[in-house]
PDB file of N, CA and C in Angstrom:
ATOM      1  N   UNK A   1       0.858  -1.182   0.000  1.00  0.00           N
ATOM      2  CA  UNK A   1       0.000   0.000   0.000  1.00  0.00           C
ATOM      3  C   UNK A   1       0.895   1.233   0.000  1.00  0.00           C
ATOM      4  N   UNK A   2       0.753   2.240  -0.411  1.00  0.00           N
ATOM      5  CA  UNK A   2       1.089   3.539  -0.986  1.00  0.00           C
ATOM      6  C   UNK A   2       1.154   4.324  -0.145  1.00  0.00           C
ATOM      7  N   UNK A   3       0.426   4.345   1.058  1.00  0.00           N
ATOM      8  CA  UNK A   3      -0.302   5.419   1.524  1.00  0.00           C
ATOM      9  C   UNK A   3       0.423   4.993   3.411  1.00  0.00           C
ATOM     10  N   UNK A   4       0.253   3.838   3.470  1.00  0.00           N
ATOM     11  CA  UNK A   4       1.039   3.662   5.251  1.00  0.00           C
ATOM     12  C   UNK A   4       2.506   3.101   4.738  1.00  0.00           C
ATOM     13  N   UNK A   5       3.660   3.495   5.252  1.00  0.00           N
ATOM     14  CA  UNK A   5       4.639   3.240   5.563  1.00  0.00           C
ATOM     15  C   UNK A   5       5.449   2.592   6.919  1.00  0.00           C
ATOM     16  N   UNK A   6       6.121   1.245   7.059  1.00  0.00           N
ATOM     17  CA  UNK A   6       6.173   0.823   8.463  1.00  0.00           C
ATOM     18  C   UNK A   6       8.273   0.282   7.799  1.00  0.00           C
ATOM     19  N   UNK A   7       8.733   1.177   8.796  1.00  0.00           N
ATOM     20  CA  UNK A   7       9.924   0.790   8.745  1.00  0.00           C
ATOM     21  C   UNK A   7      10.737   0.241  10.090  1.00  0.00           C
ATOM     22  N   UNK A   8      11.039  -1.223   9.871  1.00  0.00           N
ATOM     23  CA  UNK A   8      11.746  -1.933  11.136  1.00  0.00           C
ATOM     24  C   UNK A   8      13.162  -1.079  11.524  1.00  0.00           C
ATOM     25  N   UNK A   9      13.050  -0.596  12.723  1.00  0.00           N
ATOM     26  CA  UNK A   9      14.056  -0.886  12.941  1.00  0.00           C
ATOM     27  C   UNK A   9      14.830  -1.771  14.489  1.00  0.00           C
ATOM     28  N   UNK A  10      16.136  -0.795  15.171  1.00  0.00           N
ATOM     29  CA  UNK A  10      16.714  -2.059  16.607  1.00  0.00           C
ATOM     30  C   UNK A  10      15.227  -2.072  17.071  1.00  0.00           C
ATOM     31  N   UNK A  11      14.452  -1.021  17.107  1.00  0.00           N
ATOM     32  CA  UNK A  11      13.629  -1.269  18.437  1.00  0.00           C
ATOM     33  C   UNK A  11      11.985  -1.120  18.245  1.00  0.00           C
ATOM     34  N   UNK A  12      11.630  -1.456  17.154  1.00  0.00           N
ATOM     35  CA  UNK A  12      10.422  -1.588  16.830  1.00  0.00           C
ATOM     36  C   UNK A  12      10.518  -1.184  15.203  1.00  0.00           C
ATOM     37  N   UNK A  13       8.901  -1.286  14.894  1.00  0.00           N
ATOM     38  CA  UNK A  13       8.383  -0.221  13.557  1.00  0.00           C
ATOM     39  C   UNK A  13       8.377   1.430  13.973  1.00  0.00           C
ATOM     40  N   UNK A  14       8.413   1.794  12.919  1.00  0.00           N
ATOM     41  CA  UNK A  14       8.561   3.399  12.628  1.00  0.00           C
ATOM     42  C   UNK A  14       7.034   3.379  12.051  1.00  0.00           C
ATOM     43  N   UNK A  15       5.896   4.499  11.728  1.00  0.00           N
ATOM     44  CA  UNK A  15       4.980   4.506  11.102  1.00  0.00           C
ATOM     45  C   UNK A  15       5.351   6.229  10.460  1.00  0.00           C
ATOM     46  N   UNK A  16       4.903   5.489   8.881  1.00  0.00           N
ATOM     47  CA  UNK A  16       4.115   7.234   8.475  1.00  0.00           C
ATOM     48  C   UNK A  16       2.758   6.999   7.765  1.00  0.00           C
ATOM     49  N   UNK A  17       2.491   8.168   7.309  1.00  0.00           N
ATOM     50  CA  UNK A  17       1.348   7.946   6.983  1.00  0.00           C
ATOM     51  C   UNK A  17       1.504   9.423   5.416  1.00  0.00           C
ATOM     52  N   UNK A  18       0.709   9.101   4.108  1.00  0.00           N
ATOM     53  CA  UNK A  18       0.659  10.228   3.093  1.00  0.00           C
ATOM     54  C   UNK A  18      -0.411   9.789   2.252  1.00  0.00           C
ATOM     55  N   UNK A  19       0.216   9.730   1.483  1.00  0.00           N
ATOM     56  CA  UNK A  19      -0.718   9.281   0.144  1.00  0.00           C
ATOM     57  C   UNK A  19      -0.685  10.473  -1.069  1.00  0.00           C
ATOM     58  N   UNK A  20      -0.675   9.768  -2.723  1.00  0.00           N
ATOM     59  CA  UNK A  20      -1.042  10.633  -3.870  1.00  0.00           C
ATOM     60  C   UNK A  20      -2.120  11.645  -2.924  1.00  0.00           C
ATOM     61  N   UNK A  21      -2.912  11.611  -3.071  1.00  0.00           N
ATOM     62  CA  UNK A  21      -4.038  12.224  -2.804  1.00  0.00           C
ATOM     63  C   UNK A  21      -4.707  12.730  -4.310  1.00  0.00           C
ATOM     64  N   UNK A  22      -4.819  12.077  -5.085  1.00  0.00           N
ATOM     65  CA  UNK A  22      -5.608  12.998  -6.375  1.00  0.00           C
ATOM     66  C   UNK A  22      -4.299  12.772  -7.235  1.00  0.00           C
ATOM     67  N   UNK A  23      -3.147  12.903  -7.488  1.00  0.00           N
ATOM     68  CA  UNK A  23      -2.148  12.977  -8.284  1.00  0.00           C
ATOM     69  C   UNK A  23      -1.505  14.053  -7.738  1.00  0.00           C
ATOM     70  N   UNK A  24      -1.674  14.398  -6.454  1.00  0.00           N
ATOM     71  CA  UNK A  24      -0.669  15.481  -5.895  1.00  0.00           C
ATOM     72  C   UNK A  24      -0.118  14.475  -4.291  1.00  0.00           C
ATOM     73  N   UNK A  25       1.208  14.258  -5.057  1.00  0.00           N
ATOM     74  CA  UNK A  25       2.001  13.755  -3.412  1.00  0.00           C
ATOM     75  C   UNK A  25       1.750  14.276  -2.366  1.00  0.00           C
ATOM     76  N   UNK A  26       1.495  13.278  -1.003  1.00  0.00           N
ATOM     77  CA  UNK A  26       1.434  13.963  -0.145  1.00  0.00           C
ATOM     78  C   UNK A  26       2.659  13.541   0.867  1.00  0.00           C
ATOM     79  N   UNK A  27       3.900  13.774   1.352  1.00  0.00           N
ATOM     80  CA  UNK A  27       4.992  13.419   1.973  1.00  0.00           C
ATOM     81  C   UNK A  27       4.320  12.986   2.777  1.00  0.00           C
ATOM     82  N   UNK A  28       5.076  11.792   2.904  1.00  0.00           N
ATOM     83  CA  UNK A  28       4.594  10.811   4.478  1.00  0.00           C
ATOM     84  C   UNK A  28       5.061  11.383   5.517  1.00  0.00           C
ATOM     85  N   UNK A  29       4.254  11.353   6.399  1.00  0.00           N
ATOM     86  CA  UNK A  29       4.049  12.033   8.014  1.00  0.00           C
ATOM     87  C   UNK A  29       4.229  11.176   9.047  1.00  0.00           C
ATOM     88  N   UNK A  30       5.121  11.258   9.772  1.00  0.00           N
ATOM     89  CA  UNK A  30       5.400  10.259  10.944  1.00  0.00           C
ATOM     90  C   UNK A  30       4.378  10.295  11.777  1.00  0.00           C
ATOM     91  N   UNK A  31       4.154   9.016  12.197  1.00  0.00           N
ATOM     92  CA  UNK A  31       2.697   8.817  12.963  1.00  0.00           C
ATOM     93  C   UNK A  31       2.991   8.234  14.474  1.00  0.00           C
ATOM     94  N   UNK A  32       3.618   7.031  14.347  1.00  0.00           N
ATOM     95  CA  UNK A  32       4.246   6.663  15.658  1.00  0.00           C
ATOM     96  C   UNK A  32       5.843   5.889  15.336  1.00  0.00           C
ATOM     97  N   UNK A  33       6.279   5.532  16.726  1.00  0.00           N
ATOM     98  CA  UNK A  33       7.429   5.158  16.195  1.00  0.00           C
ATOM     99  C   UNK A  33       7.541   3.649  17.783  1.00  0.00           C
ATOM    100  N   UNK A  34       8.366   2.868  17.134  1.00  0.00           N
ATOM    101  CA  UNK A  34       8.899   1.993  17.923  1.00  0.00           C
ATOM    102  C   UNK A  34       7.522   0.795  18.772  1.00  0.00           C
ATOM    103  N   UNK A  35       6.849   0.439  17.327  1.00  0.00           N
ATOM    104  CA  UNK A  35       5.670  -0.424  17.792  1.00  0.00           C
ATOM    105  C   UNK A  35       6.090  -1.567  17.682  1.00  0.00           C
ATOM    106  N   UNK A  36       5.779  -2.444  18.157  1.00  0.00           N
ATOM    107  CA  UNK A  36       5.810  -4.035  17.765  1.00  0.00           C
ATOM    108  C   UNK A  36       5.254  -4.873  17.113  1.00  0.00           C
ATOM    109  N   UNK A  37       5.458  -5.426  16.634  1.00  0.00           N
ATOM    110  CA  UNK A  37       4.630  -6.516  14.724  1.00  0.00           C
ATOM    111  C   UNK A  37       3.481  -6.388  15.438  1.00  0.00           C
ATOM    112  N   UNK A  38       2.726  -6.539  16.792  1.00  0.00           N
ATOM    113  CA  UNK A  38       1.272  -6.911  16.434  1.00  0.00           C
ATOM    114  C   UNK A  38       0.673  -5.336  16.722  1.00  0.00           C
ATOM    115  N   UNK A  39       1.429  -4.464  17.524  1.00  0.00           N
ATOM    116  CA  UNK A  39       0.703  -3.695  17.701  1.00  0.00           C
ATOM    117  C   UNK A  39       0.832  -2.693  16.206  1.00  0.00           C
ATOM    118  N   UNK A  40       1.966  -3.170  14.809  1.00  0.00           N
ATOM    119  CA  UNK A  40       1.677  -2.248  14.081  1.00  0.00           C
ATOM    120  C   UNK A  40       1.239  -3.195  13.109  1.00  0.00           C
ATOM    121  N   UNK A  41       0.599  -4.287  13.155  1.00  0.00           N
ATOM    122  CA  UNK A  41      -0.681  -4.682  12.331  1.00  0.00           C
ATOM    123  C   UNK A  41      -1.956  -3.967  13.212  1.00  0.00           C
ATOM    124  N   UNK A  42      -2.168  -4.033  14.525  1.00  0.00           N
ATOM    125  CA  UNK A  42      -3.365  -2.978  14.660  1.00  0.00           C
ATOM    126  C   UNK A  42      -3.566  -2.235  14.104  1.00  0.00           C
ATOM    127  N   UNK A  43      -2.641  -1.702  14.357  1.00  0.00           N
ATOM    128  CA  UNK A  43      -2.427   0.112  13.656  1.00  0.00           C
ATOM    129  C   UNK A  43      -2.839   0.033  12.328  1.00  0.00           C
ATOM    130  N   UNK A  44      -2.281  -0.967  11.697  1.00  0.00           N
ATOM    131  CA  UNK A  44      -2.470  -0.950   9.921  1.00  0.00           C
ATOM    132  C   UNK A  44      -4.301  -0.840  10.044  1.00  0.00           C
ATOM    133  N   UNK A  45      -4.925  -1.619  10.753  1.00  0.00           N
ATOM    134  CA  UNK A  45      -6.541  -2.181  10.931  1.00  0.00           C
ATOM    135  C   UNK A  45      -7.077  -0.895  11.073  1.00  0.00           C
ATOM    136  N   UNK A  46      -6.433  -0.389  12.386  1.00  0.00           N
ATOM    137  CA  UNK A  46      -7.661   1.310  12.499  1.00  0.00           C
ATOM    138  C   UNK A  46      -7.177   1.982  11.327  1.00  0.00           C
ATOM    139  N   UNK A  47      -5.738   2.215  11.331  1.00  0.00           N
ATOM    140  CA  UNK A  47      -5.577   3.206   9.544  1.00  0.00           C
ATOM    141  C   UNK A  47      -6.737   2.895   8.548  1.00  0.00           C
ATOM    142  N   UNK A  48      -6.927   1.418   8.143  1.00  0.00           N
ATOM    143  CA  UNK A  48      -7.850   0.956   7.289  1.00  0.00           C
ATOM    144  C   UNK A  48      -9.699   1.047   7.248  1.00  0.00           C
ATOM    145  N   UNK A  49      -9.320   1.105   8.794  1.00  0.00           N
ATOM    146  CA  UNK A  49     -11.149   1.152   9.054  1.00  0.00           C
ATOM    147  C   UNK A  49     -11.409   2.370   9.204  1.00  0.00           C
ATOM    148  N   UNK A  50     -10.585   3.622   9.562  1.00  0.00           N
ATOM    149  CA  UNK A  50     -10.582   5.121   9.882  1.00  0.00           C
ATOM    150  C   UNK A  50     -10.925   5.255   7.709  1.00  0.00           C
ATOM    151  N   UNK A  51     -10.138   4.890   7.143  1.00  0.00           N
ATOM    152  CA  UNK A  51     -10.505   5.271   5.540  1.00  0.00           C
ATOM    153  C   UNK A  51     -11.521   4.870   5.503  1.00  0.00           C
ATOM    154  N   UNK A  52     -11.593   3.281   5.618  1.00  0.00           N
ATOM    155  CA  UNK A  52     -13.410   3.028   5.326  1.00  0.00           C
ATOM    156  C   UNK A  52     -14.390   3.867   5.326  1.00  0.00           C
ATOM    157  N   UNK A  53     -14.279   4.662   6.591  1.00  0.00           N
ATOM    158  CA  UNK A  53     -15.537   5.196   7.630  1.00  0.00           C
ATOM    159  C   UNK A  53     -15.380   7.072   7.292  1.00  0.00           C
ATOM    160  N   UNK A  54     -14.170   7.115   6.503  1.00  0.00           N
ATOM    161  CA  UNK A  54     -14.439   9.059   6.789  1.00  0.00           C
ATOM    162  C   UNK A  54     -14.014   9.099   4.946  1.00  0.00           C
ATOM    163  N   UNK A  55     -13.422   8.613   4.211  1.00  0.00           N
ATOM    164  CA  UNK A  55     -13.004   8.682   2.731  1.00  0.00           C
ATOM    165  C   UNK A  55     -14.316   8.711   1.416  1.00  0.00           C
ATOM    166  N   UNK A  56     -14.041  10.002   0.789  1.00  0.00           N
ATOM    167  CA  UNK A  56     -14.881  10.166   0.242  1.00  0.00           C
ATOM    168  C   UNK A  56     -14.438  10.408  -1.116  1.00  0.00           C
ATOM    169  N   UNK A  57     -14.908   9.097  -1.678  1.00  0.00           N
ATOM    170  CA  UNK A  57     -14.588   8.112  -2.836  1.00  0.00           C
ATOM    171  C   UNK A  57     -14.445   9.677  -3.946  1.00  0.00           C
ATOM    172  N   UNK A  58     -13.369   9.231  -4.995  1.00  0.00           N
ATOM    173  CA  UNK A  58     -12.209   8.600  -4.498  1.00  0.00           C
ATOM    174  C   UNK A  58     -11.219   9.103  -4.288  1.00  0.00           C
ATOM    175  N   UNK A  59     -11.506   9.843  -3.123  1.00  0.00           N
ATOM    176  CA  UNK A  59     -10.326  10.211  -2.276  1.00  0.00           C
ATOM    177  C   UNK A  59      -9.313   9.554  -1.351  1.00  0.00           C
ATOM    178  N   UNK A  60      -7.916   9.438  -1.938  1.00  0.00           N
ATOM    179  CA  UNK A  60      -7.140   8.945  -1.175  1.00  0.00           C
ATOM    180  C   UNK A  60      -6.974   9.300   0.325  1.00  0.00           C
ATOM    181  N   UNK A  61      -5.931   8.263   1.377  1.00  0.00           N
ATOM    182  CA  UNK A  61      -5.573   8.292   2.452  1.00  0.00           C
ATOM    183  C   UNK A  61      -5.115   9.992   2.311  1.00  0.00           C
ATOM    184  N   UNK A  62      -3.980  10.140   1.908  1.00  0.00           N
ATOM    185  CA  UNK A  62      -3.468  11.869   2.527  1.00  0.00           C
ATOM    186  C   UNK A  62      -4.758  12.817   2.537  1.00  0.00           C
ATOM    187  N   UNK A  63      -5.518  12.672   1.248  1.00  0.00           N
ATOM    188  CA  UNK A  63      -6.634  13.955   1.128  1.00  0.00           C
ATOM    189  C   UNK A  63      -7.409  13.567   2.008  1.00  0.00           C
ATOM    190  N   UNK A  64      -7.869  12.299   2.287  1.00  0.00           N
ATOM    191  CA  UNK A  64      -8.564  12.255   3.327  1.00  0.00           C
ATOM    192  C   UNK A  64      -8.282  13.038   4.834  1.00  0.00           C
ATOM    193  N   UNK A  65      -6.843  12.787   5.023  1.00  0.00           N
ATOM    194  CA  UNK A  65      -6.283  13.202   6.006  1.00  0.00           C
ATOM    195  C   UNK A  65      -6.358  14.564   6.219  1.00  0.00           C
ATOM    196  N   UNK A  66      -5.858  15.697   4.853  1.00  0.00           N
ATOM    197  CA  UNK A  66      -5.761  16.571   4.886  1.00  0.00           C
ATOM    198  C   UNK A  66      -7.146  17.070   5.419  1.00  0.00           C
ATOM    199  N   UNK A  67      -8.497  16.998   5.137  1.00  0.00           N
ATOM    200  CA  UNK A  67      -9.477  17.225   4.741  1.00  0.00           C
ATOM    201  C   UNK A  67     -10.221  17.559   6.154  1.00  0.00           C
ATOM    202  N   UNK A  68      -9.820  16.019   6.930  1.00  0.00           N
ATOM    203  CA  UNK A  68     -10.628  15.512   8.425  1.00  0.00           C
ATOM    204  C   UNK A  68      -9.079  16.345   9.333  1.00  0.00           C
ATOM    205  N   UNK A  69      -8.352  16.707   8.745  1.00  0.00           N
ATOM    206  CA  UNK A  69      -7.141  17.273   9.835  1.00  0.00           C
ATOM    207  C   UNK A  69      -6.367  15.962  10.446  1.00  0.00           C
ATOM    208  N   UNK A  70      -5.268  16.474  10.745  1.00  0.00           N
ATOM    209  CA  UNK A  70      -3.929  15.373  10.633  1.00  0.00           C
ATOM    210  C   UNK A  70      -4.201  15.132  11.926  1.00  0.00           C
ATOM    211  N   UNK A  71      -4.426  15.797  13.035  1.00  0.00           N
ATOM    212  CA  UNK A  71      -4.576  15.538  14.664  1.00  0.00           C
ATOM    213  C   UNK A  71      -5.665  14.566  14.386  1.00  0.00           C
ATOM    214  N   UNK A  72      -6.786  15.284  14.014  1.00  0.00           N
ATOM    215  CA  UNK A  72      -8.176  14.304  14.137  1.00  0.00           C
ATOM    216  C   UNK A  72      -7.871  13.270  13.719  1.00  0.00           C
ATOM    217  N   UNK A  73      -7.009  12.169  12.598  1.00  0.00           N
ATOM    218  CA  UNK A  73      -6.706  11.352  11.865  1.00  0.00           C
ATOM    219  C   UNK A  73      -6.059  10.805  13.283  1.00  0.00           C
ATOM    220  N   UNK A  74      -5.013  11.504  13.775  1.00  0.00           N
ATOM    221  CA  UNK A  74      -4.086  10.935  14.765  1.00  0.00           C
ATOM    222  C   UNK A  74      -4.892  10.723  16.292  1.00  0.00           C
ATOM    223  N   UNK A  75      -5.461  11.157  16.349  1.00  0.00           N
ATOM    224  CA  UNK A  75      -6.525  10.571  17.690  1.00  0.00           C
ATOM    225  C   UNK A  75      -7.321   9.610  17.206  1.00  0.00           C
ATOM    226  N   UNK A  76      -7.868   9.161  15.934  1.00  0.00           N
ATOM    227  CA  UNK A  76      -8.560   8.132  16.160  1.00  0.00           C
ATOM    228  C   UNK A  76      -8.214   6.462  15.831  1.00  0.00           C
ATOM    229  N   UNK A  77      -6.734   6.934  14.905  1.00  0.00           N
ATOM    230  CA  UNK A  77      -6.155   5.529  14.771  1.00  0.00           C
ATOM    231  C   UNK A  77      -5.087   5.017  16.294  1.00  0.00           C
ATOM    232  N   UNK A  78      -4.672   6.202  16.551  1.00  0.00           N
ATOM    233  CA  UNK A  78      -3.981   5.620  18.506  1.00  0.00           C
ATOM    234  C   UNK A  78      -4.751   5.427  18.950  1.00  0.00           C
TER     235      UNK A  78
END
């Protein structure tokens, strides 16, 4: 996927979060850092069910983000 980024490193996953949004990049945004495989497959689940529930077709993850605000995005997938 395009849009979540999860990079291992010594001491967990790293998360960001962007997306095209429309055909305009949106730089990935650090979201959390230093999770562990299950808690950043959670994370992947609310990222996924937070698009389900607020994305308005077909608007990508970043525009979505941009749209609902990056805090609001970030309080409801932690």
């Amino acid at each position: 996927m395009k849009d979540i980024g999860f990079f291992g490193t010594d001491t967990g996953f790293n998360v960001v979060v962007g997306g095209k949004g429309g055909g305009t990049p949106k730089p990935g945004r650090e979201l959390t850092n230093d999770l562990t495989s299950d808690q950043a497959i959670d994370l992947a689940r609310k990222i996924i069910d937070f698009y389900r529930e607020n994305a308005i077709a077909p608007e990508r993850l970043g525009a979505t983000m941009e749209r609902v605000g990056f805090d609001t995005f970030k309080k409801a997938v932690r």
